[in-house]
Protein backbone atom coordinates (compact mmCIF):
# COMPACT_ATOMS: atom_id res chain seq x y z
CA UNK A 1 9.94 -18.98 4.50
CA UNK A 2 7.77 -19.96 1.42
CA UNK A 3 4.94 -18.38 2.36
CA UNK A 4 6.73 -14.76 3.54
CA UNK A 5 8.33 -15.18 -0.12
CA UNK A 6 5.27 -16.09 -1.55
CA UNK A 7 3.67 -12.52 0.15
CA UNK A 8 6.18 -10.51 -1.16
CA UNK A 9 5.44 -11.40 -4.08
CA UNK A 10 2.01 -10.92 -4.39
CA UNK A 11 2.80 -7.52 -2.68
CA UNK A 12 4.57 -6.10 -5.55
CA UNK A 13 2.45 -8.14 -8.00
CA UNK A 14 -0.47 -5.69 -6.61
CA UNK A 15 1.54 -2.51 -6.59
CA UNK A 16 1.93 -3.27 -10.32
CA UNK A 17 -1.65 -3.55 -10.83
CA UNK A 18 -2.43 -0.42 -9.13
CA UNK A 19 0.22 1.31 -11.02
CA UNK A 20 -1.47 -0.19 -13.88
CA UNK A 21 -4.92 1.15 -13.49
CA UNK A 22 -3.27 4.47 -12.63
CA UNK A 23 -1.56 4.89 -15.27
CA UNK A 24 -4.74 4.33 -17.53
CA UNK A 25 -6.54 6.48 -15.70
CA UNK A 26 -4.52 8.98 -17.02
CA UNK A 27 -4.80 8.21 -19.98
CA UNK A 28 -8.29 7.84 -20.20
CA UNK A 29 -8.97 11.91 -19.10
CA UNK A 30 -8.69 12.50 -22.65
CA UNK A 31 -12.42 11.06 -23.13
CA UNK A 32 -13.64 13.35 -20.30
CA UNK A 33 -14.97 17.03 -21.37
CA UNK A 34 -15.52 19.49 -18.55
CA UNK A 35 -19.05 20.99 -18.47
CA UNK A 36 -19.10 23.34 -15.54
CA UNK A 37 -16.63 22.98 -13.23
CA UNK A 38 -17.79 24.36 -9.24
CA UNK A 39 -14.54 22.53 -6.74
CA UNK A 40 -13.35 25.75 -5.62
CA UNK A 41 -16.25 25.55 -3.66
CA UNK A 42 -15.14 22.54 -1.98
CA UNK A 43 -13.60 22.98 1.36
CA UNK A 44 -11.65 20.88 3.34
CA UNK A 45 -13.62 18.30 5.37
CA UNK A 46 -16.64 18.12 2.35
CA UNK A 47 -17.92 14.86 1.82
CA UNK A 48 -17.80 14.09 -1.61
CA UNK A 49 -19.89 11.87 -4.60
CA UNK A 50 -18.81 10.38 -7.63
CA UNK A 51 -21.32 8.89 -10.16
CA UNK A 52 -21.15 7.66 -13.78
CA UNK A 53 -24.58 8.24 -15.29
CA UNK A 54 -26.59 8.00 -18.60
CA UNK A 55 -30.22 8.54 -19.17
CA UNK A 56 -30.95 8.97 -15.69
CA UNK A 57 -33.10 12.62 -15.64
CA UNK A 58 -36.29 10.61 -14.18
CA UNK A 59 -33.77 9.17 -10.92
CA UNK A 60 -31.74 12.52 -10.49
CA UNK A 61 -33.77 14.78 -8.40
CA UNK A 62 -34.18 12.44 -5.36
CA UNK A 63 -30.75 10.84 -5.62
CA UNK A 64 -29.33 14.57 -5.26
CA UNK A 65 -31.92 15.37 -2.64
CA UNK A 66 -31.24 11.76 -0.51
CA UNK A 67 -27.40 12.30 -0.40
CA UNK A 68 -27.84 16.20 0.05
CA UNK A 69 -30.31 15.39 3.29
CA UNK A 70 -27.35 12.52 4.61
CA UNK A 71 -24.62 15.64 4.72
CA UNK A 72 -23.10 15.31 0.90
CA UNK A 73 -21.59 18.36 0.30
CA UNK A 74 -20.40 18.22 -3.29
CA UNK A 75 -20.96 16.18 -6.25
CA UNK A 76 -18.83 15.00 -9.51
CA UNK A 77 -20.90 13.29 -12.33
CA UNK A 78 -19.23 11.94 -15.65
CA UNK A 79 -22.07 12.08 -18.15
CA UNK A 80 -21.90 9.11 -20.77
CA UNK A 81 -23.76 11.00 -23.30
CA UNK A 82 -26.97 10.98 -22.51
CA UNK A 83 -29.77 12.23 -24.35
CA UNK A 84 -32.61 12.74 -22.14
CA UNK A 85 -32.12 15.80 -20.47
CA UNK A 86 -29.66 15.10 -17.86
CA UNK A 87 -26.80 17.24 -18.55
CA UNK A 88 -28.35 19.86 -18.53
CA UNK A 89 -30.50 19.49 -15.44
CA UNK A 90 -26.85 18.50 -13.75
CA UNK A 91 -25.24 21.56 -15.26
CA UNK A 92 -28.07 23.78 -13.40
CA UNK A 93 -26.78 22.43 -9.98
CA UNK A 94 -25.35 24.63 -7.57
CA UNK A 95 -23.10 22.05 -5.68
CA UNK A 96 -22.38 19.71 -8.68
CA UNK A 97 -19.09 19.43 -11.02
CA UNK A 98 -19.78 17.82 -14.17
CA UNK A 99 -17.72 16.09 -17.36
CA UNK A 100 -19.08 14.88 -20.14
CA UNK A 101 -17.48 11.24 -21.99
CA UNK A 102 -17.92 10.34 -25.42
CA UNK A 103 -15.52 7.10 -25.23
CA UNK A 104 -16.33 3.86 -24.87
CA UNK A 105 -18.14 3.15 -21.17
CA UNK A 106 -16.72 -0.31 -21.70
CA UNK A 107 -13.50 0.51 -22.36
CA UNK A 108 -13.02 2.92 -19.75
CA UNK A 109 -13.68 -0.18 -17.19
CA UNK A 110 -17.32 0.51 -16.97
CA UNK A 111 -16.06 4.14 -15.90
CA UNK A 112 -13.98 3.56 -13.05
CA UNK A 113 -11.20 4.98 -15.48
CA UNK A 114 -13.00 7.93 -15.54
CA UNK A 115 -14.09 8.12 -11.74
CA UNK A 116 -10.45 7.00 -10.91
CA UNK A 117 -9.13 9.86 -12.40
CA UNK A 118 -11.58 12.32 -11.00
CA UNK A 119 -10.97 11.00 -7.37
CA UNK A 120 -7.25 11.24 -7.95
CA UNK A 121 -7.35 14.88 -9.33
CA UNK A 122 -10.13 16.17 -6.76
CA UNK A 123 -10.47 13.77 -3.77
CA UNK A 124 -7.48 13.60 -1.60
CA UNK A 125 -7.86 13.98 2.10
CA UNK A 126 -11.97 13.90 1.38
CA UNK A 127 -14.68 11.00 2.37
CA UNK A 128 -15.93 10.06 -0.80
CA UNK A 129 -18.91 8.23 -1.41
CA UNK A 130 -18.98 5.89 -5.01
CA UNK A 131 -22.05 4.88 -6.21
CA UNK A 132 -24.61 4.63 -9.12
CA UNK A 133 -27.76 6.85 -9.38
CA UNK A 134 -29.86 3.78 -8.49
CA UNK A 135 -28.09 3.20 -5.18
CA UNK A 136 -28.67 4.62 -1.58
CA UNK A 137 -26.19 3.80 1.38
CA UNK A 138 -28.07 3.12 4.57
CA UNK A 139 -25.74 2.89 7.63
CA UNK A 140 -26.16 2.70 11.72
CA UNK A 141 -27.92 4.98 13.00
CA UNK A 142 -28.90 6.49 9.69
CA UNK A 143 -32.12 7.52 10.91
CA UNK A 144 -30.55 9.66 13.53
CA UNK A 145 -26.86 10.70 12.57
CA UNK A 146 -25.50 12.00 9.47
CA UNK A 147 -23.05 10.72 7.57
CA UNK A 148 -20.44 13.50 9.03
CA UNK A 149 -21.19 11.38 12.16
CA UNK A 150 -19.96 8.54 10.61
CA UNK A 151 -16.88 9.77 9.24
CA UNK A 152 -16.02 11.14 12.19
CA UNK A 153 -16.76 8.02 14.32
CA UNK A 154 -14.34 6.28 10.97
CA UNK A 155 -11.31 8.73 11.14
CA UNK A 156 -11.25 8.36 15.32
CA UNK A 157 -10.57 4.61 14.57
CA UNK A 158 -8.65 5.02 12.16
CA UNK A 159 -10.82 2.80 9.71
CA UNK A 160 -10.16 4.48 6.16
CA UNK A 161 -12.82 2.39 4.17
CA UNK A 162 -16.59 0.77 4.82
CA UNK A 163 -18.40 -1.74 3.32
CA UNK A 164 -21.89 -2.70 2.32
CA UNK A 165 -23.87 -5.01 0.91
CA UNK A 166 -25.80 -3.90 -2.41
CA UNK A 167 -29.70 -4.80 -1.30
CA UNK A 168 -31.65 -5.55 -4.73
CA UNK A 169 -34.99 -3.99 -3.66
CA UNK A 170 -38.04 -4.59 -5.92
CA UNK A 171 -41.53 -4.46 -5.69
CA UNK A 172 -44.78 -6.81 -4.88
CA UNK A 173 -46.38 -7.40 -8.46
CA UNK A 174 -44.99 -7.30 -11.54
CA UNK A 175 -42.36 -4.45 -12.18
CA UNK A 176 -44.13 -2.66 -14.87
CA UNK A 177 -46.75 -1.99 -12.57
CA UNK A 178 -46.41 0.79 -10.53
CA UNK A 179 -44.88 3.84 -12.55
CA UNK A 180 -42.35 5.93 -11.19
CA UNK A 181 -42.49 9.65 -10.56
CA UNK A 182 -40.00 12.31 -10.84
CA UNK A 183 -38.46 13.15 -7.25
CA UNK A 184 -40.28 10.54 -6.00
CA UNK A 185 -38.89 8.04 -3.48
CA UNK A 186 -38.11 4.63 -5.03
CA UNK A 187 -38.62 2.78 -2.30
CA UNK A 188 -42.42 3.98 -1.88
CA UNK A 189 -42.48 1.50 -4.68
CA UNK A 190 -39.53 -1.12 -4.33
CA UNK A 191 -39.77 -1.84 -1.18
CA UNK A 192 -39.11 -5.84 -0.68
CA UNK A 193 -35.90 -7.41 -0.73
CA UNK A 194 -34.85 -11.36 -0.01
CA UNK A 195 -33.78 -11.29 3.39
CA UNK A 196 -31.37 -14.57 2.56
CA UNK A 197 -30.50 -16.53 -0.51
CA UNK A 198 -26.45 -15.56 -0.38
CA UNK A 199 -23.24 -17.11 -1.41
CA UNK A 200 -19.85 -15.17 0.31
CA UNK A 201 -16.59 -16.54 -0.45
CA UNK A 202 -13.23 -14.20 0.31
CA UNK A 203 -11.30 -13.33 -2.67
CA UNK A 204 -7.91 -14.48 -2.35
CA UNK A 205 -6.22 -12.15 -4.55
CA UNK A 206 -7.67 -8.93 -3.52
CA UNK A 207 -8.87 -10.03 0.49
CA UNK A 208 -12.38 -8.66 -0.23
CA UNK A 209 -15.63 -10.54 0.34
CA UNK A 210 -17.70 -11.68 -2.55
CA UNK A 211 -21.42 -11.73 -2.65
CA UNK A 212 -23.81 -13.01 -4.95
CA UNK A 213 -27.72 -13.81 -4.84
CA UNK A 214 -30.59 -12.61 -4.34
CA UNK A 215 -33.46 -11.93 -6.44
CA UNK A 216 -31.44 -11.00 -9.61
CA UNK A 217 -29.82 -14.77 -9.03
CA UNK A 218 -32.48 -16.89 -8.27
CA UNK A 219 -35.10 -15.08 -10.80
CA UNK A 220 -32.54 -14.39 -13.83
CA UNK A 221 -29.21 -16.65 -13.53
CA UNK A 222 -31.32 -20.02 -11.54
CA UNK A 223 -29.31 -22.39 -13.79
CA UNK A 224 -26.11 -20.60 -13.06
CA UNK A 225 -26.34 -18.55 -9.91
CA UNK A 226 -22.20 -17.95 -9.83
CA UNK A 227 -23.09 -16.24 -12.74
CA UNK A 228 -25.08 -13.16 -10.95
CA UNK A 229 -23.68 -10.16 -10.31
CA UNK A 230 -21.76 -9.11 -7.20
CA UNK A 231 -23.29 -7.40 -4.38
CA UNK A 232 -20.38 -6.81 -2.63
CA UNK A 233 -18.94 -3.09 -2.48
CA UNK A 234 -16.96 -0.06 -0.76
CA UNK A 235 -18.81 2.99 -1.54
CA UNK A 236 -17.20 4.91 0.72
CA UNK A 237 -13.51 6.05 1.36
CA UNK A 238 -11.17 8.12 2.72
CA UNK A 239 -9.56 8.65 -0.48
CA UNK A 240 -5.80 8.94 -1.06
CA UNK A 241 -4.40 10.16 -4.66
CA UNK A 242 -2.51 6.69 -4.76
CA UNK A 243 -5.61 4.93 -4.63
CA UNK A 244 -7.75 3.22 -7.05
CA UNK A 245 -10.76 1.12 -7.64
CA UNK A 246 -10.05 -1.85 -9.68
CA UNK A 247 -13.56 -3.57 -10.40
CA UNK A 248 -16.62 -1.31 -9.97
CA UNK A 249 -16.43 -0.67 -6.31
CA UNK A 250 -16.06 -4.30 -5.83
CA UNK A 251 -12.69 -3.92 -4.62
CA UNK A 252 -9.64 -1.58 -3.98
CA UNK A 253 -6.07 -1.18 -4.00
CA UNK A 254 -3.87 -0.82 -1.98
CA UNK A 255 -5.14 -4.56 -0.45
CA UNK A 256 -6.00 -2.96 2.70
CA UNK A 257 -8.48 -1.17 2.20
CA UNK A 258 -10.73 -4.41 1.23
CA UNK A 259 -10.32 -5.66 4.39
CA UNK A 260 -14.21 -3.88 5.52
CA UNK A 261 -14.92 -6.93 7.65
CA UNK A 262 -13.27 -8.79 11.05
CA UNK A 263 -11.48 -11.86 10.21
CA UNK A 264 -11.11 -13.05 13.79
CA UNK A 265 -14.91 -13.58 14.27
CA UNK A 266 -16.07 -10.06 15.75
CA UNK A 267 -18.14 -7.43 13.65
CA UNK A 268 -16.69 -4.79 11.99
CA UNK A 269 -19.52 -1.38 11.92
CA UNK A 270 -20.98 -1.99 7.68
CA UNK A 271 -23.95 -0.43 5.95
CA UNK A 272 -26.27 -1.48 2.86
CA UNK A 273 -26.38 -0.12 -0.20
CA UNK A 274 -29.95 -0.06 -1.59
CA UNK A 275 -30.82 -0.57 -5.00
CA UNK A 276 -33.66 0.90 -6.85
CA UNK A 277 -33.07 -1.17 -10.18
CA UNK A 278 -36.34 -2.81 -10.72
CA UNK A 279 -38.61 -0.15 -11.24
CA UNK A 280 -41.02 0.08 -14.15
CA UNK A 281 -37.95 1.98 -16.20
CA UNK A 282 -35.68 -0.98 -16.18
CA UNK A 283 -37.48 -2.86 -19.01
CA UNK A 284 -36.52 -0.23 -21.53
CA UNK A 285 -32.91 0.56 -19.88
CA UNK A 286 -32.28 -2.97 -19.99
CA UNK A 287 -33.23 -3.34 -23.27
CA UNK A 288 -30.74 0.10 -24.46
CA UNK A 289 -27.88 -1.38 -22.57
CA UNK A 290 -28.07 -5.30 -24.21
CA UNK A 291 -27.96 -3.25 -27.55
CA UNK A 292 -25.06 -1.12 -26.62
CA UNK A 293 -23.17 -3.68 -25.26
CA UNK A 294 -20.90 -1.59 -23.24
CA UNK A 295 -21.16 -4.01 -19.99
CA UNK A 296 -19.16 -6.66 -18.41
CA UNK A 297 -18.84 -10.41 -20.29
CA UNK A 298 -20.71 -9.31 -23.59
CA UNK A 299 -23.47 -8.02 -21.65
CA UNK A 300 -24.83 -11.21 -20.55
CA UNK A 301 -26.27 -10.04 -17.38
CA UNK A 302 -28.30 -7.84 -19.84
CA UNK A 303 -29.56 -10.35 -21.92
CA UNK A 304 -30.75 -12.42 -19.26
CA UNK A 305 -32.43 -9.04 -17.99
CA UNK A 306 -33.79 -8.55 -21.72
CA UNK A 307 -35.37 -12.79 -21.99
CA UNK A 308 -37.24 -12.27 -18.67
CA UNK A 309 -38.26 -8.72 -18.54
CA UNK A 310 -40.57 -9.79 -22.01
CA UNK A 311 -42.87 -11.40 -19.18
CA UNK A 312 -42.78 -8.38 -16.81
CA UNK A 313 -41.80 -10.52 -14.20
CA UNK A 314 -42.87 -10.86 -10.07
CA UNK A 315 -39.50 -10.73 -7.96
CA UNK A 316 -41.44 -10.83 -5.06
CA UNK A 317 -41.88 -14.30 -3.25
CA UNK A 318 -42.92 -16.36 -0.49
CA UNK A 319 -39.45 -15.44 1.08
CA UNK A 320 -39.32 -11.90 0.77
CA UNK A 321 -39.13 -9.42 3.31
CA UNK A 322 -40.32 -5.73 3.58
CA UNK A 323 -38.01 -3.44 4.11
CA UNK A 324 -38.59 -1.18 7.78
CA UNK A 325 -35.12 0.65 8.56
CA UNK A 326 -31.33 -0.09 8.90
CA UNK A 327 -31.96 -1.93 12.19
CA UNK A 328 -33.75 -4.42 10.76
CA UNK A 329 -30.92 -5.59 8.56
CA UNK A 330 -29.31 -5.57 11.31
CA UNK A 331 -31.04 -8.10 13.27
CA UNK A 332 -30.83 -9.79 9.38
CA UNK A 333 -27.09 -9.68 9.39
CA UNK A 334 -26.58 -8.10 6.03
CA UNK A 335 -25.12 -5.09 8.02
CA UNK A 336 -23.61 -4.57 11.25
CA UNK A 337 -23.48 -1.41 13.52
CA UNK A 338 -19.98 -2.70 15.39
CA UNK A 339 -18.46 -1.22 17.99
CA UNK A 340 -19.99 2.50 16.81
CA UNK A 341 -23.19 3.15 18.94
């Protein structure tokens, strides 16, 4: 009887919460600024992008090209004023809708206000895919089957979210080393990632799975490796106008939809997200970001970015494993294909 009591109220402790971060979501519209807006081109089965970017011209034209390719049919971009050209190369986008924000990334919950708001206004009834312009989901059968397939294979089960890992790619040799083209793929270049080296513990509150190592834990939080960030998330979603994201896309409300694994010992179908941070840009965006201070805890995973990036520093190790395809991080465990084959 104590612990059905004890569920109820954590129940409507949570629908508070979302509430919550609705409600500032709609506040928080006031910072966006339409640019061009293109959704009457959407139709009804598109699959969908949101991304929060600033001073990203030099990753745009293969992030647009790698989601176009994997059956993305629209994308929505909130612009944190950047001043390096990419406005205006997203504004000359056929298939992308585009805001501009001029209020504080920070206090917009490191723009999941802003996304939240978007999704809610734009993305019912749609597969959306959340990420950052330095991430690229990877998924069963990638290789072979687009991500319709997927979303397909997800709405048959009735599975309305899916999970993955974020895969801190880097490469052999210092990172400074190998410079970074235009349209180029990232991964030509960051191509290693640590194949182990993970702490997962299930968060109680939420009933997501929380991940932390990796290189960006053993190389710039080794004294304090709780203190690295998280590398779980749920980039993509069947997206309901009651939902929201509450940290990043750590985690989700309603509860449910954090529940992207099998808690009775079987393997529920989960992809990778892979992430083209350390290339030879991230010493100077590293360096703008620890002065803007407009990330989580006072920046500190910035300034420990900023103290070791003085050295131009070797992720690579002993340890570290080349990336080959989705199948081999498979047979790694750090994503599973399921029941879908």
């Amino acid at each position: 009887m104590e612990g059905a009591t004890l569920g109820i109220v954590r129940t409507y402790r949570l629908r508070l919460l979302r509430k919550r971060w609705r409600i500032r979501a709609f506040r928080k519209r006031r910072d966006l600024r339409q640019i061009v807006n293109r959704t009457e081109a959407i139709k009804s089965r598109d699959i969908l992008v949101f991304c929060t970017a600033r001073n990203e011209r030099v990753r745009l034209p293969y992030f647009l090209k790698y989601y176009r390719d994997m059956g993305v049919n629209h994308f929505f971009f909130v612009d944190n004023e950047s001043d390096d050209g990419s406005r205006e190369f997203l504004e000359d986008q056929p298939d992308v809708s585009l805001w501009s924000a001029k209020g504080s990334y920070r206090r917009a919950r490191f723009g999941m206000d802003w996304l939240n708001w978007l999704m809610r206004k734009h993305a019912h009834g749609h597969w959306c895919v959340t990420v950052d312009p330095d991430e690229f989901l990877v998924y069963p059968f990638c290789d072979t089957r687009g991500l319709r397939a997927l979303t397909d294979w997800l709405d048959a089960s009735s599975i309305k979210s899916f999970g993955s890992m974020l895969l801190d790619m880097y490469p052999k040799g210092p990172i400074g080393s190998r410079p970074y083209s235009e349209g180029q793929d990232p991964f030509e270049i960051a191509n290693w990632f640590d194949s182990g080296n993970y702490m997962i513990e299930r968060n109680k509150k939420f009933g997501n799975l929380w991940i932390q190592g990796g290189p960006r834990a053993r190389m710039f939080f080794p004294d304090n490796p709780t203190r690295a960030p998280a590398l779980n998330k749920i980039p993509l979603v069947k997206w309901h106008r009651s939902y929201t994201y509450v940290s990043s896309t750590h985690n989700l409300l309603p509860r449910g939809l954090n529940l992207v694994y099998d808690e009775w010992g079987g393997e529920k179908a989960s992809g990778a997200l892979l992430h083209a941070k350390f290339l030879h840009t991230f010493r100077e965006k590293a360096a703008e970001e620890l002065e803007r201070r407009q990330h989580y805890a006072a920046s500190h995973e910035y300034r420990a970015y900023a103290e070791k990036l003085e050295d131009d520093p070797d992720l690579w190790c002993k340890w570290s494993e080349k990336y080959i395809n989705w199948r081999q991080l498979e047979i790694l465990g750090i994503m599973s294909k399921g029941n879908w084959a």
